[in-house]
ModelCIF file with pLDDT and N, C-alpha, C, O atoms, coordinates in Angstrom:
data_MODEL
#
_entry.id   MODEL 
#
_entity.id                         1 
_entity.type                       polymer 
_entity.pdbx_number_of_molecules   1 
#
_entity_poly.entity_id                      1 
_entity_poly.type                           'polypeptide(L)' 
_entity_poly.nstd_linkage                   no 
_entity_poly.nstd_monomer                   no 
_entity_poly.pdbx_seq_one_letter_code       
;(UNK)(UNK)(UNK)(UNK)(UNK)(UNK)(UNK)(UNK)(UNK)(UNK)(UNK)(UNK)(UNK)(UNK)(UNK)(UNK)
(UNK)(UNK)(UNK)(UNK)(UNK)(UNK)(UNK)(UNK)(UNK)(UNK)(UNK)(UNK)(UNK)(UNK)(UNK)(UNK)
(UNK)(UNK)(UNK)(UNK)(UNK)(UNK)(UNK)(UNK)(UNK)(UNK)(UNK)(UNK)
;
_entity_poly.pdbx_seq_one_letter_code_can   XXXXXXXXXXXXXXXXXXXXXXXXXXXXXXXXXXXXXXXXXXXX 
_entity_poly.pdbx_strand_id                 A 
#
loop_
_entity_poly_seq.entity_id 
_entity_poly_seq.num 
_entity_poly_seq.mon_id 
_entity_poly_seq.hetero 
1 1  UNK n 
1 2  UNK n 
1 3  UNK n 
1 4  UNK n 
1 5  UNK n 
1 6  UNK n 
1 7  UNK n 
1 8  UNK n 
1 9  UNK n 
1 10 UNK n 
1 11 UNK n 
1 12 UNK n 
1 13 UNK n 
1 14 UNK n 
1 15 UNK n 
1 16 UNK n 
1 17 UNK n 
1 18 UNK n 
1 19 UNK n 
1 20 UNK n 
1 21 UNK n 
1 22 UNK n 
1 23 UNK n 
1 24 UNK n 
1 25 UNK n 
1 26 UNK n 
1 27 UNK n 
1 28 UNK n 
1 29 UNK n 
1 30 UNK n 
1 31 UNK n 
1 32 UNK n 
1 33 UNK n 
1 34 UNK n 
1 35 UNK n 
1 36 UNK n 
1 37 UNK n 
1 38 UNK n 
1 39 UNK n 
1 40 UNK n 
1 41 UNK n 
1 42 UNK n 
1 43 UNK n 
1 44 UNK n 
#
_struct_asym.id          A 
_struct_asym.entity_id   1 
#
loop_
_ma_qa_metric.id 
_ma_qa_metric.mode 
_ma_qa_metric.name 
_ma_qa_metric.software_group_id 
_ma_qa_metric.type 
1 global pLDDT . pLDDT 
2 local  pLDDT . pLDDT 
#
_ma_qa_metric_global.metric_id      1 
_ma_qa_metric_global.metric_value   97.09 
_ma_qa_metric_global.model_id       1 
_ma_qa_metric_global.ordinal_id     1 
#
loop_
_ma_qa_metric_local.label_asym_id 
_ma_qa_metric_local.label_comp_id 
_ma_qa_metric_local.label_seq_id 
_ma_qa_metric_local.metric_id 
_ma_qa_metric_local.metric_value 
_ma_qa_metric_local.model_id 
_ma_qa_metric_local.ordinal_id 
A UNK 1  2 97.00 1 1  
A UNK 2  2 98.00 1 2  
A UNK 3  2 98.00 1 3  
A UNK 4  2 98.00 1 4  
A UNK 5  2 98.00 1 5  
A UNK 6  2 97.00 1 6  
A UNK 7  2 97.00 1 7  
A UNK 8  2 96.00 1 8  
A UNK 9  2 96.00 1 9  
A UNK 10 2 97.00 1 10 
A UNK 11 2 97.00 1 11 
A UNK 12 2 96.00 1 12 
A UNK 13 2 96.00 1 13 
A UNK 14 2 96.00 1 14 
A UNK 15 2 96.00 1 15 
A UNK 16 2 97.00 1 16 
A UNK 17 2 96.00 1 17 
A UNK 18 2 97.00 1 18 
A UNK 19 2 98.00 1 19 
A UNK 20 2 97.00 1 20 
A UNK 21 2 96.00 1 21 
A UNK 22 2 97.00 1 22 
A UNK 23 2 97.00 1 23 
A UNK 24 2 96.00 1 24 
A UNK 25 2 97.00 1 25 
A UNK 26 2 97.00 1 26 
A UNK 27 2 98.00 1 27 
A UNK 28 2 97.00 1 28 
A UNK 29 2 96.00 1 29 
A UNK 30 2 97.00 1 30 
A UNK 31 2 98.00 1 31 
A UNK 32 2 98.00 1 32 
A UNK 33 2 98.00 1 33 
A UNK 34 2 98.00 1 34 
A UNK 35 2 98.00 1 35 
A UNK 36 2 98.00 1 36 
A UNK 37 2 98.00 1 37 
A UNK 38 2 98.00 1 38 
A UNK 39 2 97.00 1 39 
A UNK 40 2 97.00 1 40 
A UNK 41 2 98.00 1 41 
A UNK 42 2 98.00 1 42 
A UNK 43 2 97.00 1 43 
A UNK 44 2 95.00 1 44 
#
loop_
_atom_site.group_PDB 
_atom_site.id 
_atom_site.type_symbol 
_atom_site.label_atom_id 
_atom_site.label_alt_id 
_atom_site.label_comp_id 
_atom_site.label_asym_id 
_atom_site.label_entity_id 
_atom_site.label_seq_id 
_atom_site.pdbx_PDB_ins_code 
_atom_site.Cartn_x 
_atom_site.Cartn_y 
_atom_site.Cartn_z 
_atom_site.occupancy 
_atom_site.B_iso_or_equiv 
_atom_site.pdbx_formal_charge 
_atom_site.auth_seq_id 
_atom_site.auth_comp_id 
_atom_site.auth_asym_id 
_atom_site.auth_atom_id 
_atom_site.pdbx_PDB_model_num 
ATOM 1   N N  . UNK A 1 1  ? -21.818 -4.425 5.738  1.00 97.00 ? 1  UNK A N  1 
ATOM 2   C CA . UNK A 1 1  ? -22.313 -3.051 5.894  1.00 97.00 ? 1  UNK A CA 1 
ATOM 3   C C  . UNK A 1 1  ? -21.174 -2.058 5.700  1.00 97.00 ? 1  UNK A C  1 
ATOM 4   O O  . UNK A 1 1  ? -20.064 -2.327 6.158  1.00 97.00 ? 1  UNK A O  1 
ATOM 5   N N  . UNK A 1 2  ? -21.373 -1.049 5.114  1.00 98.00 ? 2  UNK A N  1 
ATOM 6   C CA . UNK A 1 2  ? -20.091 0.022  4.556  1.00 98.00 ? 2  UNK A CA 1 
ATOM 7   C C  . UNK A 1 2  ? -21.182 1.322  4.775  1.00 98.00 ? 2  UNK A C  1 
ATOM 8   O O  . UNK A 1 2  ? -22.405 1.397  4.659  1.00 98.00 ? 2  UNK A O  1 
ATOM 9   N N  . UNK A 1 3  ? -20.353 2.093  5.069  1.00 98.00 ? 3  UNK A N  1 
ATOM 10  C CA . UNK A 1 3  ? -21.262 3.866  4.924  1.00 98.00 ? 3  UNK A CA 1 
ATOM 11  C C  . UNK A 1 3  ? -20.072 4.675  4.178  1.00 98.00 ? 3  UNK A C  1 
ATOM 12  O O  . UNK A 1 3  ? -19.025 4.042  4.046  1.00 98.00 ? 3  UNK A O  1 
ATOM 13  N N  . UNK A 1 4  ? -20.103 5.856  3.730  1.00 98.00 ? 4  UNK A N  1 
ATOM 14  C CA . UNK A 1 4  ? -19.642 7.200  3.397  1.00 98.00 ? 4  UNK A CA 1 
ATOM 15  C C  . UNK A 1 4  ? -19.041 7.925  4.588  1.00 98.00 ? 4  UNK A C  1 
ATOM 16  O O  . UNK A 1 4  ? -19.731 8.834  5.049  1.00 98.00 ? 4  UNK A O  1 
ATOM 17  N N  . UNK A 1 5  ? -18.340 7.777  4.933  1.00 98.00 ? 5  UNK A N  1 
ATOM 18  C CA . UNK A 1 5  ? -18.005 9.547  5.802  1.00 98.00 ? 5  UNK A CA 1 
ATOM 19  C C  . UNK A 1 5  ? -17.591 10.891 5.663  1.00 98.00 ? 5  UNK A C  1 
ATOM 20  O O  . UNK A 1 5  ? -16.373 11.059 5.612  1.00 98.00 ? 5  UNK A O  1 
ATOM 21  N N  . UNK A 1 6  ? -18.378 11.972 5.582  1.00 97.00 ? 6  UNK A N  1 
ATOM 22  C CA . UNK A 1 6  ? -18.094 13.402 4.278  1.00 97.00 ? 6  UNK A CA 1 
ATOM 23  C C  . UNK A 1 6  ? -17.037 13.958 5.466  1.00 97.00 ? 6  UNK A C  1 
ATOM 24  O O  . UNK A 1 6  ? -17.326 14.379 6.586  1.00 97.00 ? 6  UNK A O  1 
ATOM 25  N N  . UNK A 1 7  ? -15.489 13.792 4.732  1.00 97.00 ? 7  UNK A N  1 
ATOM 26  C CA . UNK A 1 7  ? -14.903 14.702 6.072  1.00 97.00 ? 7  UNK A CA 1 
ATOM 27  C C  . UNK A 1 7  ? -14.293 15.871 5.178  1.00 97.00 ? 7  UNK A C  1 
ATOM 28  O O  . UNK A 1 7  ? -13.130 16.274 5.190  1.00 97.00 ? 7  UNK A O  1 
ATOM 29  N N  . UNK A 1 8  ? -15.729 16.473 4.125  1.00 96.00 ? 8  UNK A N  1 
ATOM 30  C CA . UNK A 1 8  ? -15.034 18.023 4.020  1.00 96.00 ? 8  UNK A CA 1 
ATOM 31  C C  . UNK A 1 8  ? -15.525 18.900 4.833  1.00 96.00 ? 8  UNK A C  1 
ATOM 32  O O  . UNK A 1 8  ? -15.513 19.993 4.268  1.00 96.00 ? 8  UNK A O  1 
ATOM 33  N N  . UNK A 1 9  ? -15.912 18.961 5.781  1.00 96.00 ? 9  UNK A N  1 
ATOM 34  C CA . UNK A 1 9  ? -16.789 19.887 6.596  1.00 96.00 ? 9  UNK A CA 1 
ATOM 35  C C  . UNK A 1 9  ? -15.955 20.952 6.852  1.00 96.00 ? 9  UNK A C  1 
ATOM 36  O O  . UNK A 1 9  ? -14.748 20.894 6.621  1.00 96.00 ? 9  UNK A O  1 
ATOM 37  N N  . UNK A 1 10 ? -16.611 22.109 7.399  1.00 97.00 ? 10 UNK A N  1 
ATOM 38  C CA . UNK A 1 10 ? -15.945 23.401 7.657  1.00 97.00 ? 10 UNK A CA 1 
ATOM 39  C C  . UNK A 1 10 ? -15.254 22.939 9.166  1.00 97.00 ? 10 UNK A C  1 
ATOM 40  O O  . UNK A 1 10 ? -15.997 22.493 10.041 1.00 97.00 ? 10 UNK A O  1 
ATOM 41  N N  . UNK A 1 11 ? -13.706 23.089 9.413  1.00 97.00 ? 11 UNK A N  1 
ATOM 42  C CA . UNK A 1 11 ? -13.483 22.846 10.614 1.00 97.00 ? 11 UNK A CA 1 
ATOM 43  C C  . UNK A 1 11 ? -13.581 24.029 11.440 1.00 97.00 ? 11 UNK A C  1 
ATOM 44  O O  . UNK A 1 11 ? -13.325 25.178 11.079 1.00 97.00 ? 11 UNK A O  1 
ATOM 45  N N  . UNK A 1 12 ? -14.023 23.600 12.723 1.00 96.00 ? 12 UNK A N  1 
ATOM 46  C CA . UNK A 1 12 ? -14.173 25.087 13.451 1.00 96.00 ? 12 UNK A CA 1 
ATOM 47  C C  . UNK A 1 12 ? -12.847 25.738 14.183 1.00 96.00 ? 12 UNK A C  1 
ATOM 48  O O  . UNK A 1 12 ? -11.915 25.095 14.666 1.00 96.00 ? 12 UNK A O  1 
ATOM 49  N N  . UNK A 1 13 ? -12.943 26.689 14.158 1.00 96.00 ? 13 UNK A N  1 
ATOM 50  C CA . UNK A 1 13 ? -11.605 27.304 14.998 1.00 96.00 ? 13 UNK A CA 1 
ATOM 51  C C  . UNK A 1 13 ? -10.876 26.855 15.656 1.00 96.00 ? 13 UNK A C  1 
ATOM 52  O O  . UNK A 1 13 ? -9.683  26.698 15.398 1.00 96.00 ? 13 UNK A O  1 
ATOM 53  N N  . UNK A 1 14 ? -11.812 26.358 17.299 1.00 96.00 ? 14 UNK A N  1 
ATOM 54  C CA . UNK A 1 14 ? -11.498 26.099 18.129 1.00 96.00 ? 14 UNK A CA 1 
ATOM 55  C C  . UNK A 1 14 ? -10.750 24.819 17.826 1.00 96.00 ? 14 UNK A C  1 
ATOM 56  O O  . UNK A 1 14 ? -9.860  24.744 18.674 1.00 96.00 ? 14 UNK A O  1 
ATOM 57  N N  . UNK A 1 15 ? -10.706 24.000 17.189 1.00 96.00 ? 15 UNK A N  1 
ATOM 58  C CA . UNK A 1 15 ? -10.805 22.212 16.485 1.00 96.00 ? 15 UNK A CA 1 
ATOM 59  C C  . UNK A 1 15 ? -9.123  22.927 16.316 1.00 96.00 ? 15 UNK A C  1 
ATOM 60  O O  . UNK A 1 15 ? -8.103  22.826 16.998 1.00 96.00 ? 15 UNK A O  1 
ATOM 61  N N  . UNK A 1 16 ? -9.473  23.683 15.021 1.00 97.00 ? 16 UNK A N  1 
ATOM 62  C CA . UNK A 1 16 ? -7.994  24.008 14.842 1.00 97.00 ? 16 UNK A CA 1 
ATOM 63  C C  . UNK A 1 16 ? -7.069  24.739 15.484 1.00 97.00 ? 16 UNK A C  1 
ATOM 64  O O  . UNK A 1 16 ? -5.927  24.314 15.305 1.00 97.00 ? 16 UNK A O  1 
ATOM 65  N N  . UNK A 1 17 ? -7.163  25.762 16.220 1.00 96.00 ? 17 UNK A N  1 
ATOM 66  C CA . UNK A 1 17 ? -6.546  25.987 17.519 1.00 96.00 ? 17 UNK A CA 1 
ATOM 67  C C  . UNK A 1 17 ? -5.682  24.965 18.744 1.00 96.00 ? 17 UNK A C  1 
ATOM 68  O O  . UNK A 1 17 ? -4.638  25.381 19.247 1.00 96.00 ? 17 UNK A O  1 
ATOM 69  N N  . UNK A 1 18 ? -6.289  23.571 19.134 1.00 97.00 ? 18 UNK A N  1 
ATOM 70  C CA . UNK A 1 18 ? -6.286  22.630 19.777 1.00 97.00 ? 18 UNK A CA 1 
ATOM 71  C C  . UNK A 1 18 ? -5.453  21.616 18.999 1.00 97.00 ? 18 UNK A C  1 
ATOM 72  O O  . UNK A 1 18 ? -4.621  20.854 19.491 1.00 97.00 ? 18 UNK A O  1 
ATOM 73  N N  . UNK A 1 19 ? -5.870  21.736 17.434 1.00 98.00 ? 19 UNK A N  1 
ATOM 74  C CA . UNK A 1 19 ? -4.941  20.449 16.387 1.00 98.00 ? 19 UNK A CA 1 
ATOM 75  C C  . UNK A 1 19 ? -3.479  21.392 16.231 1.00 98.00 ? 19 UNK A C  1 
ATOM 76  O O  . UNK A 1 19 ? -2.499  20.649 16.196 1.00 98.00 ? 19 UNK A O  1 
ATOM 77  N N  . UNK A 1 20 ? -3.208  22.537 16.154 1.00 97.00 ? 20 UNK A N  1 
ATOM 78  C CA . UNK A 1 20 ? -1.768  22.997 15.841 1.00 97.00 ? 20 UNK A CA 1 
ATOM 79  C C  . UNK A 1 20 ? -1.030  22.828 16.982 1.00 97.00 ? 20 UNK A C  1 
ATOM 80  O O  . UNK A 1 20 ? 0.195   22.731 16.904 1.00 97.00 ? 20 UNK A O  1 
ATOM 81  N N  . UNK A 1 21 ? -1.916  22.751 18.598 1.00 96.00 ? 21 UNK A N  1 
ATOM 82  C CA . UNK A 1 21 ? -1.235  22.767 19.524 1.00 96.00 ? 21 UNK A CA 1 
ATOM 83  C C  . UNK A 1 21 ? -0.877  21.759 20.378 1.00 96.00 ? 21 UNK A C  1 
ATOM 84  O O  . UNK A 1 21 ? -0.434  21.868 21.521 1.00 96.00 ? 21 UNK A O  1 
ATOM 85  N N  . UNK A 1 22 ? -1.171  20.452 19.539 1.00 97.00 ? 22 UNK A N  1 
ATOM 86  C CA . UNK A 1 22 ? -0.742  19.358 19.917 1.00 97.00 ? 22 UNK A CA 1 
ATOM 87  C C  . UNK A 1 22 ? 0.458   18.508 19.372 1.00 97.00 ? 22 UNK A C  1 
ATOM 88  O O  . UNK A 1 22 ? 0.823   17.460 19.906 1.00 97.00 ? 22 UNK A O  1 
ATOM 89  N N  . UNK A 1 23 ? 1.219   19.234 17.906 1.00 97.00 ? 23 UNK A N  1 
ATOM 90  C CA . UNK A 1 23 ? 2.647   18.900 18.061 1.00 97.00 ? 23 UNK A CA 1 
ATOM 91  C C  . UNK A 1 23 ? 2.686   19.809 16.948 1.00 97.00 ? 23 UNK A C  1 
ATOM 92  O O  . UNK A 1 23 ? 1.805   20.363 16.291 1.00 97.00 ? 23 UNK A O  1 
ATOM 93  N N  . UNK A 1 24 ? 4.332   19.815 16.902 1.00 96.00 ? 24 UNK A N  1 
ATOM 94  C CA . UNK A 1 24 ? 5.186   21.325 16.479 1.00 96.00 ? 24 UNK A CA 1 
ATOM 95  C C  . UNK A 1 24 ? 5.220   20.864 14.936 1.00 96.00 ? 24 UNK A C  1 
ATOM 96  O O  . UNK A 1 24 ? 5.874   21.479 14.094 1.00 96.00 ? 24 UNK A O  1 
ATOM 97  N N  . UNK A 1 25 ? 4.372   19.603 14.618 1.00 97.00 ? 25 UNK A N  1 
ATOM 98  C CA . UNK A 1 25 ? 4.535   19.482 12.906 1.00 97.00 ? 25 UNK A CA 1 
ATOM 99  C C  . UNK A 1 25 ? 2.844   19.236 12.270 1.00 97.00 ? 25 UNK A C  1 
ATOM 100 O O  . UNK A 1 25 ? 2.639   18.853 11.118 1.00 97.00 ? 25 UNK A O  1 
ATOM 101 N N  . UNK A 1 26 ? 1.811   19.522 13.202 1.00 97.00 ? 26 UNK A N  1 
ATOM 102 C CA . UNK A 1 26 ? 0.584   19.500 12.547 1.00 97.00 ? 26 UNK A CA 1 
ATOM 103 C C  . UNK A 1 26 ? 0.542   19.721 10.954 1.00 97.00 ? 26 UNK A C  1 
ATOM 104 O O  . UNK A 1 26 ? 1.298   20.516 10.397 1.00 97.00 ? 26 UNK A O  1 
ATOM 105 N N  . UNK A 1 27 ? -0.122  19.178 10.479 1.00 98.00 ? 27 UNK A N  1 
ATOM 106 C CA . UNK A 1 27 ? -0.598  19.220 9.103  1.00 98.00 ? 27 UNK A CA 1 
ATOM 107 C C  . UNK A 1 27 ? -1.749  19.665 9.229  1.00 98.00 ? 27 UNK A C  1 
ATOM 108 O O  . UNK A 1 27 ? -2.559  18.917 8.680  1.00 98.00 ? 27 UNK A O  1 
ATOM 109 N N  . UNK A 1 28 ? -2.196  20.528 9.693  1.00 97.00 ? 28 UNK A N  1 
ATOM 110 C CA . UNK A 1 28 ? -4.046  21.183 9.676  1.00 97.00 ? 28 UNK A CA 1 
ATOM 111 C C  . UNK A 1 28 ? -4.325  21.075 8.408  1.00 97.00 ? 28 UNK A C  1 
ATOM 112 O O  . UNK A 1 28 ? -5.351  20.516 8.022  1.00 97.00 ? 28 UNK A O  1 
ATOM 113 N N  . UNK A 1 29 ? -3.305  21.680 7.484  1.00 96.00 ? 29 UNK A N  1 
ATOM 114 C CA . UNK A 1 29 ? -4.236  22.416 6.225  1.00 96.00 ? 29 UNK A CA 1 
ATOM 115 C C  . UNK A 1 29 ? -4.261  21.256 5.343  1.00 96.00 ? 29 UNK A C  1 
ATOM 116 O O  . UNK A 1 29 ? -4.369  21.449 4.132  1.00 96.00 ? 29 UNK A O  1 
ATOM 117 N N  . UNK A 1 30 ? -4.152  19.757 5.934  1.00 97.00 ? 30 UNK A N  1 
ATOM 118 C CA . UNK A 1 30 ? -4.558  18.691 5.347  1.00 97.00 ? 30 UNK A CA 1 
ATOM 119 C C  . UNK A 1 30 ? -4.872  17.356 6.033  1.00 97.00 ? 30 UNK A C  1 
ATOM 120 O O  . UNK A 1 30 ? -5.681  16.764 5.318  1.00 97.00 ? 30 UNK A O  1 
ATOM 121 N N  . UNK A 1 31 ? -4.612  16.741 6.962  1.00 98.00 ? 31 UNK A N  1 
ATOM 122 C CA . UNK A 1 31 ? -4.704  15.855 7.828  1.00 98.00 ? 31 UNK A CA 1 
ATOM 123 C C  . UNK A 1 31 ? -5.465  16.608 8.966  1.00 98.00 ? 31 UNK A C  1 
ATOM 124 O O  . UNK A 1 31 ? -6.519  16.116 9.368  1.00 98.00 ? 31 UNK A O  1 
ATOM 125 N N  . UNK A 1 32 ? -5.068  17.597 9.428  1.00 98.00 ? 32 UNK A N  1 
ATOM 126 C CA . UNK A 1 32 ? -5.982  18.837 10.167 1.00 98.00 ? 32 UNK A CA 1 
ATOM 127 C C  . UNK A 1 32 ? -7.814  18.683 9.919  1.00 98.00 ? 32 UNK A C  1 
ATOM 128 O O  . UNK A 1 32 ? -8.633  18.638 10.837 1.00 98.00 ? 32 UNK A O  1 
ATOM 129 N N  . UNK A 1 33 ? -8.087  18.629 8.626  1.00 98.00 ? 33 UNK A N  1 
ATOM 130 C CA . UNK A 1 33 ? -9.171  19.038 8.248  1.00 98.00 ? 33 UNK A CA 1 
ATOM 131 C C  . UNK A 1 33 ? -10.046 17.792 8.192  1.00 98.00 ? 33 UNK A C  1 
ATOM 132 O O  . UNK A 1 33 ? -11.255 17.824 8.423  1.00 98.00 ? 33 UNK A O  1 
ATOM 133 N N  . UNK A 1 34 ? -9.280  16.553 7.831  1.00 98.00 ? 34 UNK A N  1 
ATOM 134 C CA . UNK A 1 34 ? -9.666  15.188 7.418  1.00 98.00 ? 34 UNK A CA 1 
ATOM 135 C C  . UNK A 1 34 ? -10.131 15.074 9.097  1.00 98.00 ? 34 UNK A C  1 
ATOM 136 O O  . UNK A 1 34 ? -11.275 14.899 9.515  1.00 98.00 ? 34 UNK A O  1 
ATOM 137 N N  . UNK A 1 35 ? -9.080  15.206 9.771  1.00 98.00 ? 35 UNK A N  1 
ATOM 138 C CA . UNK A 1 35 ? -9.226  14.843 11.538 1.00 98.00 ? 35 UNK A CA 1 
ATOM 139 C C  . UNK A 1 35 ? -10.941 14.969 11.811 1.00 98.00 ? 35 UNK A C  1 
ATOM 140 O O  . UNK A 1 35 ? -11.793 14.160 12.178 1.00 98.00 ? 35 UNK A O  1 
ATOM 141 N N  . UNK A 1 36 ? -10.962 16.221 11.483 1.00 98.00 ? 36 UNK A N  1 
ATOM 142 C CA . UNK A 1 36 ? -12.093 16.778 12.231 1.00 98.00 ? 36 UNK A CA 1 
ATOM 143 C C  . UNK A 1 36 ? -13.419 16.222 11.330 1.00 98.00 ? 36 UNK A C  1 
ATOM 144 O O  . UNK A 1 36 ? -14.491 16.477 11.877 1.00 98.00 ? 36 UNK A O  1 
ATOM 145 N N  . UNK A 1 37 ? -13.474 15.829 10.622 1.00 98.00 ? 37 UNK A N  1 
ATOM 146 C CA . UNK A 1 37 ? -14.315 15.056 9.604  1.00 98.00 ? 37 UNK A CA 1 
ATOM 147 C C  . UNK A 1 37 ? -14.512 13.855 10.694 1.00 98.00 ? 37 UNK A C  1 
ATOM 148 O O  . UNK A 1 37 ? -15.280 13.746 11.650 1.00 98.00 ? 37 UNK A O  1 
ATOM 149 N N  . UNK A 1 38 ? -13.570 13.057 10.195 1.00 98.00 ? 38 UNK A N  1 
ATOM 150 C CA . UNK A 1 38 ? -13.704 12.273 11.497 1.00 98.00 ? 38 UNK A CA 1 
ATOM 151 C C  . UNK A 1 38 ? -14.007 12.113 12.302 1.00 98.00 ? 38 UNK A C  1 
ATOM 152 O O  . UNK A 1 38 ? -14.687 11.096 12.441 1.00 98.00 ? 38 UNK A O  1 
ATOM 153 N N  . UNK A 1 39 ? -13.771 12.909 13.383 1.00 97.00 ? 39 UNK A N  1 
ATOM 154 C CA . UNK A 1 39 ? -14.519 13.749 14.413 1.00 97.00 ? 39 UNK A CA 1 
ATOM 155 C C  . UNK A 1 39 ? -15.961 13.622 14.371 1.00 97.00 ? 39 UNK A C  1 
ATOM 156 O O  . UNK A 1 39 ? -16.536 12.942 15.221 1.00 97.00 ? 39 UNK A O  1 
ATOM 157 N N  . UNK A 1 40 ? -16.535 14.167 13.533 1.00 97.00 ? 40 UNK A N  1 
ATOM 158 C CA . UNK A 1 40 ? -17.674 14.455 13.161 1.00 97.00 ? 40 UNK A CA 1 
ATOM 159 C C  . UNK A 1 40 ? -19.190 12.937 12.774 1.00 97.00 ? 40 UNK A C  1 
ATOM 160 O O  . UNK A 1 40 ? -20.417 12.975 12.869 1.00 97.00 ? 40 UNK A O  1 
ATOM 161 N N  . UNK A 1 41 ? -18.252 11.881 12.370 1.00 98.00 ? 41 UNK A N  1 
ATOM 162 C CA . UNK A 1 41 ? -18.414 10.989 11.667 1.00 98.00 ? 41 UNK A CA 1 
ATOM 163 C C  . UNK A 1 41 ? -18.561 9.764  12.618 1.00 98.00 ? 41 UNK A C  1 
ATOM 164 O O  . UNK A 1 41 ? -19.611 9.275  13.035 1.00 98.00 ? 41 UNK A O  1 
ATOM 165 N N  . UNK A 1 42 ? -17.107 9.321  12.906 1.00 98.00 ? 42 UNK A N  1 
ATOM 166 C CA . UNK A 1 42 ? -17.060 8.254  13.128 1.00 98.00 ? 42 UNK A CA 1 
ATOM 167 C C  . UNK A 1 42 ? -17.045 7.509  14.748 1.00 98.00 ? 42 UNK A C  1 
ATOM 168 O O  . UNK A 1 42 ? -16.030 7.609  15.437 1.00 98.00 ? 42 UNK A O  1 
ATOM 169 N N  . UNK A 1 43 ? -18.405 6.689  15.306 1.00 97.00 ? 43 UNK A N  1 
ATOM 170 C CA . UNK A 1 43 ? -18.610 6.824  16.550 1.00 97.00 ? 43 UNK A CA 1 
ATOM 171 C C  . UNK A 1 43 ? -17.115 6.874  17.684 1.00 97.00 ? 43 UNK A C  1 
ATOM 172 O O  . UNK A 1 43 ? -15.934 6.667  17.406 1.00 97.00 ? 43 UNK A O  1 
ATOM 173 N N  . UNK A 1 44 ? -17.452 7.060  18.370 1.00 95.00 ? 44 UNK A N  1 
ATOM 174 C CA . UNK A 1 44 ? -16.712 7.595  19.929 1.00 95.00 ? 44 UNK A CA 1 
ATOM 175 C C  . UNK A 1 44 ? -15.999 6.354  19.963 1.00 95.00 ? 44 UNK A C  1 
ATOM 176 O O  . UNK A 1 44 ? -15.238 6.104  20.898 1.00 95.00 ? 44 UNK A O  1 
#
């Protein structure tokens, strides 16, 4: 069994607010965005 996971989704603010402020070298504007895909996707 295999699925798709779409992690272009719009990340929300707050997501990114919380991802810059968890270390002083975040990559939001690329690993940032994938994260929250993830997030979104893949169970708990």
């Amino acid at each position: 069994s295999h699925e798709v996971m779409d992690c272009r989704l719009q990340t929300t603010n707050q997501f990114k607010k919380i991802y810059l402020a968890n270390s002083d070298m975040a990559h939001l504007n690329d690993w940032g965005h994938i994260a929250y895909g993830i997030s979104q996707n893949l169970p708990e």
